[in-house]
Protein backbone atom coordinates (compact mmCIF):
# COMPACT_ATOMS: atom_id res chain seq x y z
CA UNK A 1 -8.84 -137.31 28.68
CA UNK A 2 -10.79 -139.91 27.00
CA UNK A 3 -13.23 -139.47 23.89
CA UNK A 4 -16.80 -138.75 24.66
CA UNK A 5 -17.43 -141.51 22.49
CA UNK A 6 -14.71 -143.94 22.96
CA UNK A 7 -13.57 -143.25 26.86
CA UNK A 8 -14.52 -145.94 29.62
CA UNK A 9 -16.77 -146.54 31.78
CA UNK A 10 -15.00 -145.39 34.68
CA UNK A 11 -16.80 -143.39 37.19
CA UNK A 12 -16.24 -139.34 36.22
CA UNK A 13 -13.31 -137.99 38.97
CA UNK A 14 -15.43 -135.62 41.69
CA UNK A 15 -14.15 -131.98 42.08
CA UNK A 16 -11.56 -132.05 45.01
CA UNK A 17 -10.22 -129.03 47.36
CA UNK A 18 -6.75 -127.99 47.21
CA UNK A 19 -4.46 -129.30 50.23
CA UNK A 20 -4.39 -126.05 51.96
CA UNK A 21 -9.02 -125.46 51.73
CA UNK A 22 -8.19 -122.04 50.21
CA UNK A 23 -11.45 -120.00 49.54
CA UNK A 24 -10.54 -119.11 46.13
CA UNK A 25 -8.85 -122.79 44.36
CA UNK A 26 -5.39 -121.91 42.78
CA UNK A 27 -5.14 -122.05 39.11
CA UNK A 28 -2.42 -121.77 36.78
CA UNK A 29 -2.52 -117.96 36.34
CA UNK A 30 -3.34 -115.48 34.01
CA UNK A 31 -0.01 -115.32 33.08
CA UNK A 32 0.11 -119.01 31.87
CA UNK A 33 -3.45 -118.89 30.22
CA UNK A 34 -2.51 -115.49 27.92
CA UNK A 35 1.15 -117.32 27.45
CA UNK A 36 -1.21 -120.65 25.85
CA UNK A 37 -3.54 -118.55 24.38
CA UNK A 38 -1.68 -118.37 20.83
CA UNK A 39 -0.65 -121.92 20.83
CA UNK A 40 -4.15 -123.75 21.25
CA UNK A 41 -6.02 -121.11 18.91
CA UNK A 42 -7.54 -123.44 16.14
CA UNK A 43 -10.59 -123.76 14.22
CA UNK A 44 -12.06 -125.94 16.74
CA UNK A 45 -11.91 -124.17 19.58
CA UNK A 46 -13.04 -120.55 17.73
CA UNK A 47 -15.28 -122.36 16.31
CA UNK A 48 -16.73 -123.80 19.24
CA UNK A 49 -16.90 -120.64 21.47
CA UNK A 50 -18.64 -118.71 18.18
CA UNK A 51 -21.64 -121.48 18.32
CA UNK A 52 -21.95 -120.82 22.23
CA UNK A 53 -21.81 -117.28 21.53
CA UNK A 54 -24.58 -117.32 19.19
CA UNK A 55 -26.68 -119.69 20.95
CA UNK A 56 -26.16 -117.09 24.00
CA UNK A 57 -27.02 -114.31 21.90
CA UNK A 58 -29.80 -114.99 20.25
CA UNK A 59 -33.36 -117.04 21.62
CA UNK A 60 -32.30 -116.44 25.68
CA UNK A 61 -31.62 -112.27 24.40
CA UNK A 62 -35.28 -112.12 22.73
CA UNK A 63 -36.51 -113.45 26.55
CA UNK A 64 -36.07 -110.51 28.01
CA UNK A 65 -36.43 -108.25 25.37
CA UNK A 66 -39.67 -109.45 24.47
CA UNK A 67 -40.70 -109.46 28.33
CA UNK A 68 -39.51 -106.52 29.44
CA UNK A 69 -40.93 -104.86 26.30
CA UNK A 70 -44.30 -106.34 27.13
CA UNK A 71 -43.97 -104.82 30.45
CA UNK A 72 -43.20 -101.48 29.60
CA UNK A 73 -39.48 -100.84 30.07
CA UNK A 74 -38.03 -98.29 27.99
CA UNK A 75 -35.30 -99.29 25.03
CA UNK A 76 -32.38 -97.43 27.17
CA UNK A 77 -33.66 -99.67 29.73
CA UNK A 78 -33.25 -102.87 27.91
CA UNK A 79 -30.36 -101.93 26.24
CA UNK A 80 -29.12 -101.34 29.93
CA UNK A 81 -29.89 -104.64 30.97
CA UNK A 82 -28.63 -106.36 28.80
CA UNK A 83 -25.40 -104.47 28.70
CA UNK A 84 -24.86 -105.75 32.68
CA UNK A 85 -25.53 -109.08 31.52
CA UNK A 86 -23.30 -110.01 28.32
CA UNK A 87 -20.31 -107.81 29.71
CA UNK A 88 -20.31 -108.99 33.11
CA UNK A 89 -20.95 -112.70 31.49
CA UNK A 90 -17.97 -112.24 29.24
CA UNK A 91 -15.84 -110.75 31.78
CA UNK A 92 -16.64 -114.08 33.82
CA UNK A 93 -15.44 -116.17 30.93
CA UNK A 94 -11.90 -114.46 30.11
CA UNK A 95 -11.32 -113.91 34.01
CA UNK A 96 -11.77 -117.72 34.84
CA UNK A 97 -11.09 -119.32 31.74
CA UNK A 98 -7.75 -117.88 31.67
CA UNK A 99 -7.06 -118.20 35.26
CA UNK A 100 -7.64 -122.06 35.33
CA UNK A 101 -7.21 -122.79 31.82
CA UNK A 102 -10.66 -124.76 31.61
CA UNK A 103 -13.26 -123.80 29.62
CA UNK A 104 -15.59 -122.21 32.59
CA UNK A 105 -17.84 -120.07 30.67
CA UNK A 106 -20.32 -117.26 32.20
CA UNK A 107 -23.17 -115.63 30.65
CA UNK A 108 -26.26 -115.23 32.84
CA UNK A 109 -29.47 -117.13 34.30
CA UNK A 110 -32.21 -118.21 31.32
CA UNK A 111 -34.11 -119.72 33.69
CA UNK A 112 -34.16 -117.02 35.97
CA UNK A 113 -34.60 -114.82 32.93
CA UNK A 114 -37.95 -116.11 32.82
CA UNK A 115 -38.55 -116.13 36.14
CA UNK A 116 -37.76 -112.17 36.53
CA UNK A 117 -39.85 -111.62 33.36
CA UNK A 118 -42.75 -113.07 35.05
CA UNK A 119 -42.63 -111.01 38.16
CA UNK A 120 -42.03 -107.49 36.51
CA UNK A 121 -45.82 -107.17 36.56
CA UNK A 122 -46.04 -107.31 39.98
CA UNK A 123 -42.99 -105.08 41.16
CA UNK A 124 -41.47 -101.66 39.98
CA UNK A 125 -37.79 -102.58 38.05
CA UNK A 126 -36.36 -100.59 41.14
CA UNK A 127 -37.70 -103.10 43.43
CA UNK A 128 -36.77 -105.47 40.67
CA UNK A 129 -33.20 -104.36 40.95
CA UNK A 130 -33.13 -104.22 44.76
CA UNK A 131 -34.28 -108.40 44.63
CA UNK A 132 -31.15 -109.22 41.82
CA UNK A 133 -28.85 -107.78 44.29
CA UNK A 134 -29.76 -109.33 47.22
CA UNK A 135 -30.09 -112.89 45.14
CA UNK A 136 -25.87 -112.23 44.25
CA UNK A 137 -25.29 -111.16 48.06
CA UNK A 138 -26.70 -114.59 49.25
CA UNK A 139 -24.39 -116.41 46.51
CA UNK A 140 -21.21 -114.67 47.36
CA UNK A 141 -21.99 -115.34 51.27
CA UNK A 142 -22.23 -119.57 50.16
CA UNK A 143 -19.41 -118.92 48.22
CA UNK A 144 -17.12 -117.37 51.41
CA UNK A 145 -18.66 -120.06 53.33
CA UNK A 146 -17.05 -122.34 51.37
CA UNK A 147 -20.52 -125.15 52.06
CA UNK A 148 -21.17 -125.30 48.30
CA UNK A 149 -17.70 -126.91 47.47
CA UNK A 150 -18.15 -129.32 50.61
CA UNK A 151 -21.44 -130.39 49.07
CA UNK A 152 -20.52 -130.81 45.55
CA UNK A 153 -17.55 -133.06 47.07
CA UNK A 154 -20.19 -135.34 48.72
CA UNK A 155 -22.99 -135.11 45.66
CA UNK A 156 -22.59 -138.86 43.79
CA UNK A 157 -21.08 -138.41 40.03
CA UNK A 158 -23.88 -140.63 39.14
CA UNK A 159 -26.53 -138.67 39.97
CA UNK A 160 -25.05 -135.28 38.72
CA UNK A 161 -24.72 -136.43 35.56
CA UNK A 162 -28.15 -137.71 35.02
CA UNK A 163 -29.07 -134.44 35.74
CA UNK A 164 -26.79 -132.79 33.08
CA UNK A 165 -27.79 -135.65 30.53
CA UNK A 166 -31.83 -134.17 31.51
CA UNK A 167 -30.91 -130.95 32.23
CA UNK A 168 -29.05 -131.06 28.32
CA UNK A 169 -31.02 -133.72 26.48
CA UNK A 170 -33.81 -131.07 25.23
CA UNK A 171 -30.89 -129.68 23.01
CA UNK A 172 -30.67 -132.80 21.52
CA UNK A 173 -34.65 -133.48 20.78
CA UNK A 174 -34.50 -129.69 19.96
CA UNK A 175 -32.66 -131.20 16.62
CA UNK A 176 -35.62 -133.58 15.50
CA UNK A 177 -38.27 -130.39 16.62
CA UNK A 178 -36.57 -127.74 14.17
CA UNK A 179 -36.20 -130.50 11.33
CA UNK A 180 -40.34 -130.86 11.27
CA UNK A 181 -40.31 -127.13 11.29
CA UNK A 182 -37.77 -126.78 8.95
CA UNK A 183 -36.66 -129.61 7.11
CA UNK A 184 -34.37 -128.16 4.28
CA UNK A 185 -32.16 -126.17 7.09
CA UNK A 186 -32.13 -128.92 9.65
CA UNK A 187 -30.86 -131.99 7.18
CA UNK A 188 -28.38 -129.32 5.78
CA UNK A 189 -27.05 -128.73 9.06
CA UNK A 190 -27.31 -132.53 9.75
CA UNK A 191 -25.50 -133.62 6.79
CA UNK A 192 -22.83 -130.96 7.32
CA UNK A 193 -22.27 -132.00 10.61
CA UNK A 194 -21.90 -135.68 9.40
CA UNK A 195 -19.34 -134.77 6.25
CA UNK A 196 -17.08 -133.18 8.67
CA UNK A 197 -16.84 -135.71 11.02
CA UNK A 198 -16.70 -138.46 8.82
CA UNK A 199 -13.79 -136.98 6.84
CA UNK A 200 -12.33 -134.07 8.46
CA UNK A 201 -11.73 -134.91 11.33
CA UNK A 202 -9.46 -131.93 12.01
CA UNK A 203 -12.55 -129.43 11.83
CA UNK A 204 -15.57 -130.00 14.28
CA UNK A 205 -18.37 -131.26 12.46
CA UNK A 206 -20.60 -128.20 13.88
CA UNK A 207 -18.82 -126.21 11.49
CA UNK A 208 -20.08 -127.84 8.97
CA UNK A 209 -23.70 -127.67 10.35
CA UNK A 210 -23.09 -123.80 10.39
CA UNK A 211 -21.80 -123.47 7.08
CA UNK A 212 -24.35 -125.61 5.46
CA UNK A 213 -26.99 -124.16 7.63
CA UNK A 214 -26.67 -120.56 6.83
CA UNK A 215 -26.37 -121.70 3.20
CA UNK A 216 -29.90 -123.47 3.03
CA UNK A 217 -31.34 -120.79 5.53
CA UNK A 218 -30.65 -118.48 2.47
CA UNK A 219 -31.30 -120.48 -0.43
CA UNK A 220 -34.85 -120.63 1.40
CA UNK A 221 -35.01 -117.14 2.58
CA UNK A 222 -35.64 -117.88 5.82
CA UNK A 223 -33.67 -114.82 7.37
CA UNK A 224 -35.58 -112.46 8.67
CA UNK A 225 -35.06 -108.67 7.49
CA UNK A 226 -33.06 -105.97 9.84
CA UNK A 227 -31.63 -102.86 10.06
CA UNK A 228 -29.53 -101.47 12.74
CA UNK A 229 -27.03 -98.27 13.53
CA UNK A 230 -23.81 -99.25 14.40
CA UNK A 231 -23.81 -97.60 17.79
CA UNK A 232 -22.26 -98.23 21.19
CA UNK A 233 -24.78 -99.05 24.23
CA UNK A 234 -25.56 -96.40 26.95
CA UNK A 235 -25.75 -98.62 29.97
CA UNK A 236 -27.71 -96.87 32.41
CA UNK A 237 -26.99 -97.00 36.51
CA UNK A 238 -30.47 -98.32 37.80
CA UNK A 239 -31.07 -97.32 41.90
CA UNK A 240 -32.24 -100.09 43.70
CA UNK A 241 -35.53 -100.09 46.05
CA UNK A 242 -35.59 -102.90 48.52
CA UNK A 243 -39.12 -104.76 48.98
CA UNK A 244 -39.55 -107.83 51.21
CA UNK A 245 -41.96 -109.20 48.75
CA UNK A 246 -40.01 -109.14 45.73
CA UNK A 247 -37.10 -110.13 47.82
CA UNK A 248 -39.19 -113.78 48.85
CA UNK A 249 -40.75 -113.70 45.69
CA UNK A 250 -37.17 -113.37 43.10
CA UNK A 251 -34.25 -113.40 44.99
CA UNK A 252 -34.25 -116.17 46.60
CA UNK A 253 -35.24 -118.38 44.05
CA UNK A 254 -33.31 -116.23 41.63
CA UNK A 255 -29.90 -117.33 44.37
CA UNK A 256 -30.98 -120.99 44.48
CA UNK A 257 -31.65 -120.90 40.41
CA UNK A 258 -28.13 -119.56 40.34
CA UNK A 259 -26.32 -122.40 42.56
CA UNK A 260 -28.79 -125.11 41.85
CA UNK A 261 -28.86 -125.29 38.25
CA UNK A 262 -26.51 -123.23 36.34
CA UNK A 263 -23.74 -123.46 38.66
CA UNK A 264 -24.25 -127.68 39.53
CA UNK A 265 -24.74 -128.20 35.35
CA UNK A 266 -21.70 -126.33 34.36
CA UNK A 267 -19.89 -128.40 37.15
CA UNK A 268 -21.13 -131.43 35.80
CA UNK A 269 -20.70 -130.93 32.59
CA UNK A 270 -16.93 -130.39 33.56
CA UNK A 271 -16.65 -133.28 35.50
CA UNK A 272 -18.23 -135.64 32.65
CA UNK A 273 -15.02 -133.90 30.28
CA UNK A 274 -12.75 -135.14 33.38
CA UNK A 275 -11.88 -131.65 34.49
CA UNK A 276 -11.72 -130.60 38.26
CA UNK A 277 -13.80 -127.46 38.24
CA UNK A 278 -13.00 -125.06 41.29
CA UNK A 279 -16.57 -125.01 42.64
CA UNK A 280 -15.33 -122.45 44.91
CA UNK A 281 -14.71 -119.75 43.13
CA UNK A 282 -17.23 -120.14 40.40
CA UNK A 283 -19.37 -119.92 42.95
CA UNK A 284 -18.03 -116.44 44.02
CA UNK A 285 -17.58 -114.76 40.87
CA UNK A 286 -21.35 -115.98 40.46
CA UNK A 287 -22.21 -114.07 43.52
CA UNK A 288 -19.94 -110.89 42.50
CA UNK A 289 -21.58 -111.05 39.01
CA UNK A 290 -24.96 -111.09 40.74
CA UNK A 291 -23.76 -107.69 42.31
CA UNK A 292 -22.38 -105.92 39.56
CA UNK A 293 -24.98 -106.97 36.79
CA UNK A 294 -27.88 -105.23 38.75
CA UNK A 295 -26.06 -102.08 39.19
CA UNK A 296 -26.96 -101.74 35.64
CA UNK A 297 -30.52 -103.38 35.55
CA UNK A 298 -29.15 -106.61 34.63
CA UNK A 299 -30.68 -109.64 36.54
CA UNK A 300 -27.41 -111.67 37.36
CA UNK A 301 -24.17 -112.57 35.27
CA UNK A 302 -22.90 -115.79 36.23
CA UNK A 303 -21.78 -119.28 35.39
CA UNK A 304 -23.77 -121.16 32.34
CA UNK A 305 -24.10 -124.38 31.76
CA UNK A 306 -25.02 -124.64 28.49
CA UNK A 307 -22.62 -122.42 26.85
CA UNK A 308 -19.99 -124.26 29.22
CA UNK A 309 -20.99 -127.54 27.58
CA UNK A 310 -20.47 -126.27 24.76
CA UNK A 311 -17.29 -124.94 24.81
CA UNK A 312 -15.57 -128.02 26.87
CA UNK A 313 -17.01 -130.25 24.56
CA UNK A 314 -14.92 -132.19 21.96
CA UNK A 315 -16.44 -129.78 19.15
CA UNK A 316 -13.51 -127.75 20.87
CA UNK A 317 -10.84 -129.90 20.26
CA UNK A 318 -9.46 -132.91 21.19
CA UNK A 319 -6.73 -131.65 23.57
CA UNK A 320 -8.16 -130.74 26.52
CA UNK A 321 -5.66 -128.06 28.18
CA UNK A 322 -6.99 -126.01 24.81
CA UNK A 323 -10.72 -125.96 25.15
CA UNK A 324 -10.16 -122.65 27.11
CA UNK A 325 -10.02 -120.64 24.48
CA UNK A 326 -13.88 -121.54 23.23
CA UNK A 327 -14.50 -119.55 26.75
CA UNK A 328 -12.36 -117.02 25.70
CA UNK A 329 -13.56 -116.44 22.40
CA UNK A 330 -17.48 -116.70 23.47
CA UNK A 331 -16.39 -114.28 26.43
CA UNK A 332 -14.94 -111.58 23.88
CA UNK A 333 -17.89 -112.14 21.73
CA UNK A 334 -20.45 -111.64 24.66
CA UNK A 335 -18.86 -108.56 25.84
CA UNK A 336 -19.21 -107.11 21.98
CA UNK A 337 -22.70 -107.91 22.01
CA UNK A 338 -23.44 -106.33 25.06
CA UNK A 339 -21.37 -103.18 24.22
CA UNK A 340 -22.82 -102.55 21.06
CA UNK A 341 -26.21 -104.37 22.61
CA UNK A 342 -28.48 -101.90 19.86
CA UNK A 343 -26.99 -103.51 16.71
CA UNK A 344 -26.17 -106.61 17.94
CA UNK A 345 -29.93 -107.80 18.95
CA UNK A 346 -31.46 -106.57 15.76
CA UNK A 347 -28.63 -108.58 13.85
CA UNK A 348 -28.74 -112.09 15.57
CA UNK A 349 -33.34 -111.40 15.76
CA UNK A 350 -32.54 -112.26 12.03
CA UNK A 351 -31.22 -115.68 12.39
CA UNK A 352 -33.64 -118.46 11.98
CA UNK A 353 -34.18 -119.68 15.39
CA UNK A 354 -34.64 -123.73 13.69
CA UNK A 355 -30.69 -123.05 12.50
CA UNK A 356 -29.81 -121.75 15.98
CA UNK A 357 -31.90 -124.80 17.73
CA UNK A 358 -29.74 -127.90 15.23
CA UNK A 359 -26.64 -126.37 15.62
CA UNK A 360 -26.50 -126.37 19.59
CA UNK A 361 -28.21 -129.49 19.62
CA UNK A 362 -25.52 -131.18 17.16
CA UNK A 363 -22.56 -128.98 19.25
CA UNK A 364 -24.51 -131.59 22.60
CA UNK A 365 -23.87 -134.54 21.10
CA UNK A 366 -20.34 -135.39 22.82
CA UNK A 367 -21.35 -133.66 26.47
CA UNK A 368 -24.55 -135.97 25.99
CA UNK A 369 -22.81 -139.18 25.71
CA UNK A 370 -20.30 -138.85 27.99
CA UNK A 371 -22.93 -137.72 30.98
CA UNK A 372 -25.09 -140.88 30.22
CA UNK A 373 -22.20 -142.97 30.42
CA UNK A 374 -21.26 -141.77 33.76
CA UNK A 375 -24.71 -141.61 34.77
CA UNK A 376 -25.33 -145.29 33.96
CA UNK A 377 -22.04 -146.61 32.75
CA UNK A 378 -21.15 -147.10 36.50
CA UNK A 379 -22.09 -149.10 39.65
CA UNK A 380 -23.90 -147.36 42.51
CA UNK A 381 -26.41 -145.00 42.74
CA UNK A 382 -28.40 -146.12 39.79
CA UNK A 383 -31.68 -146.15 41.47
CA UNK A 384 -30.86 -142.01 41.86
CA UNK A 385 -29.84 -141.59 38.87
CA UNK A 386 -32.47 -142.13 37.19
CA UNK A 387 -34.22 -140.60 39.59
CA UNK A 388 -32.60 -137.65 38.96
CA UNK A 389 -32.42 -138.07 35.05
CA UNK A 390 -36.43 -138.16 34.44
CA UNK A 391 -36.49 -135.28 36.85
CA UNK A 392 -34.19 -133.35 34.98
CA UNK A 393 -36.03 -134.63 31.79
CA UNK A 394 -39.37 -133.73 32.78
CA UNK A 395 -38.55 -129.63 33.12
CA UNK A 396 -40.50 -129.37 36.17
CA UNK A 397 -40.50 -125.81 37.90
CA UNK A 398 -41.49 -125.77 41.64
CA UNK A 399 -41.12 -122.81 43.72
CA UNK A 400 -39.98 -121.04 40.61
CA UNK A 401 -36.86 -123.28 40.75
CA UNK A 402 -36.32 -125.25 38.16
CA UNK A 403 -35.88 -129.07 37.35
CA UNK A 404 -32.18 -129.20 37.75
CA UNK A 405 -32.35 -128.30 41.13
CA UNK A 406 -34.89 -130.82 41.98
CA UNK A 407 -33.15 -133.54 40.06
CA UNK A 408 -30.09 -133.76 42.07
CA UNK A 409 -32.37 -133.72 45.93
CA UNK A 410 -34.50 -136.19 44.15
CA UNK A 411 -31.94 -138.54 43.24
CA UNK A 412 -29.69 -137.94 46.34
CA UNK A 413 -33.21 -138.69 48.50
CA UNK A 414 -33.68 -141.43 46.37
CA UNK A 415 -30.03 -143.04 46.72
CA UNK A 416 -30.11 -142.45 50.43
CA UNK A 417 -33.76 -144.33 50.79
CA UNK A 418 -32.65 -147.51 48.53
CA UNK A 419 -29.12 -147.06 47.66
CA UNK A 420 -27.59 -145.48 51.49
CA UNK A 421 -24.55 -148.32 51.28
CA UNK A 422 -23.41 -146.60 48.14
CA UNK A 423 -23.12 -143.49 50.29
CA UNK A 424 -20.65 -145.16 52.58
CA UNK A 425 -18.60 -146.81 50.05
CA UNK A 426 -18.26 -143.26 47.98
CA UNK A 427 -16.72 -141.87 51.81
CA UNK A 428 -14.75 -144.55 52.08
CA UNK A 429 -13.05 -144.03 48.76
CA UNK A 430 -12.81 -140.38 49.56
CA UNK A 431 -11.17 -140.47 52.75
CA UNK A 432 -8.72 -143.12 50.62
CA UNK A 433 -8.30 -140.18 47.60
């Protein structure tokens, strides 16, 4: 695989179905992932997966806890929720990063996080419940179909990665935000970042920017204070109550939230590191997270995009067949946090959020550039690709879907009004491939 910062220009290889269309894409096997494991642990890749984890743990956590504290949920309630979530998300990551040795990483909807805080004024949490389940039925049904793997086959790499490069760039302004906030931590982070990949080139420069980070967010005491009892989580089982209203009103834009942005960024952001994600059955472990989550008051554990870009990054190495064990790591460490959910929210609520905000952004930097180059570093569908990117950019919500969603129909409806012989020549070159 080629640098994100050196690679051509080459248009980014699309996902492709095995020979035999099997629902479920072979991998290599868990046997061959745990038999790798040893030999591709490194600092970059543990490092990488401990940056997702944190970002993962910390601002999208506070989401629901504030929200569903504001609307009155109990704390075994809470704790239960997010229990489904961060277990079900980890067991996501371990059970498909190992499979297919990529670095496929679950967690669970932010996004739809806010969208099911929003609503929980207007339903009971049993009703609540009943919607999240029905949103993961509908994904595993698209997933048996098998449609979703057909369309992301036909989607132009163009356009899907201007949506990644918008869906992903607010990481990356994030940066210059925190530093007017807090200058001292952000330049620390900044110019660790910078040290390490200047001259040590062996250790991802976001180590740095986390060493340095933590150093100046205590120099300035900008940790906040906590205290916590080292106790394990009492997930609850939460009955569903089925209501037609919340059903309109969250699951399906919960489902479409699910496909159309988390699942179509994490495959993009794949596809710009030239792997072949299995569309497929991400897709159906989505769905079966979306299931299983609920059962526990969880809103839906599936797969992320952000913590995926992370982790398949080149802040996880430079050898490519390793990056799975970022997902493996972050998977471990989001199945911890939901286990011992108590402790583990009251520890990372101490973490400056400006710290949290530079370090992801600098962890973006090599998903970033490699998305705009095959957004715009190729010919064809140029007109919907930027289209798509100012979409993505613009963080529009419509329907309670958000703008990833509406970046990729906006730039495919854009390429097929100005751009439809670019259409023909991408079948042609399929049906040659």
């Amino acid at each position: 695989m080629t640098s994100p910062t050196t690679g051509s220009t080459s248009q980014p290889t699309p996902p492709r179905t095995p020979a035999d269309h099997s629902l479920i894409e072979p991998g290599p096997g868990f046997k061959s992932g745990l038999r790798d494991l040893r030999r591709h642990v490194g600092v970059a890749p543990v490092s990488a997966g401990l940056v997702a984890a944190i970002f993962g743990c910390t601002g999208p956590a506070l989401i629901i806890i504030n929200g569903a504290s504001g609307a009155g949920l109990s704390d075994e309630l809470i704790t239960s929720w997010i229990f489904g979530i961060y277990v079900f998300g980890g067991l996501i990551s371990l059970t498909l990063g190992l499979y297919y040795k990529m670095p496929i990483t679950g967690a669970w909807s932010i996004p739809g996080a806010v969208l099911v805080v929003g609503a929980l004024a207007d339903f009971e949490f049993s009703e609540m419940v009943g919607a999240f389940l029905v949103a993961g039925v509908l994904v595993l049904a698209l997933g048996l179909t098998g449609l979703i793997r057909r369309v992301a086959a036909w989607l132009p790499a163009p356009i899907v990665m201007a949506m990644i490069a918008g869906a992903l760039i607010r990481f990356g302004t994030g940066v210059v935000d925190a530093g007017v906030s807090t200058p001292v931590i952000v330049i620390a982070a900044v110019v660790g970042y910078l040290l390490l990949t200047r001259f040590v080139r062996s250790v991802p420069g976001v180590v740095g920017a986390l060493v340095l980070g933590i150093v100046a967010a205590m120099v300035t005491g900008a940790f906040g204070s906590t205290s916590a009892d080292f106790a394990l989580s009492a997930p609850q089982l939460v009955a569903p109550a089925f209501d037609i209203n919340a059903i309109l009103a969250v699951a399906i834009p919960l489902a479409v939230l699910v496909i159309g942005a988390e699942n179509a960024q994490a495959t993009g952001v794949l596809m710009a590191e030239k792997y072949r994600p299995p569309v497929n059955a991400m897709t159906l472990i989505s769905g079966a997270g979306g299931i299983l989550a609920p059962l526990f008051g969880g809103h839906n554990a599936n797969i992320a995009g952000p913590m995926t870009a992370i982790c398949s990054s080149e802040q996880a190495g430079e050898d490519e067949d390793g990056r799975y064990v970022a997902t493996v790591v972050n998977g471990i460490l989001f199945a911890l946090f939901g286990v011992f959910a108590g402790v583990a929210v009251a520890l990372v609520s101490a973490l400056p959020p400006t710290l949290i905000a530079a370090v992801a952004g600098l962890a973006m930097i090599g998903v970033l550039i490699s998305a705009f180059r095959g957004a715009f570093g190729v010919t064809g569908f140029q007109t919907g690709a930027f289209a798509a990117l100012v979409i993505a950019m613009s963080g529009v919500t419509i329907l309670n879907i958000s703008a990833p969603f509406w970046a990729l129909l906006g730039g495919v409806l854009v390429s097929l009004a100005v751009e439809s012989k670019d259409f023909k020549v991408g079948a042609d070159h399929r049906s040659e491939g």
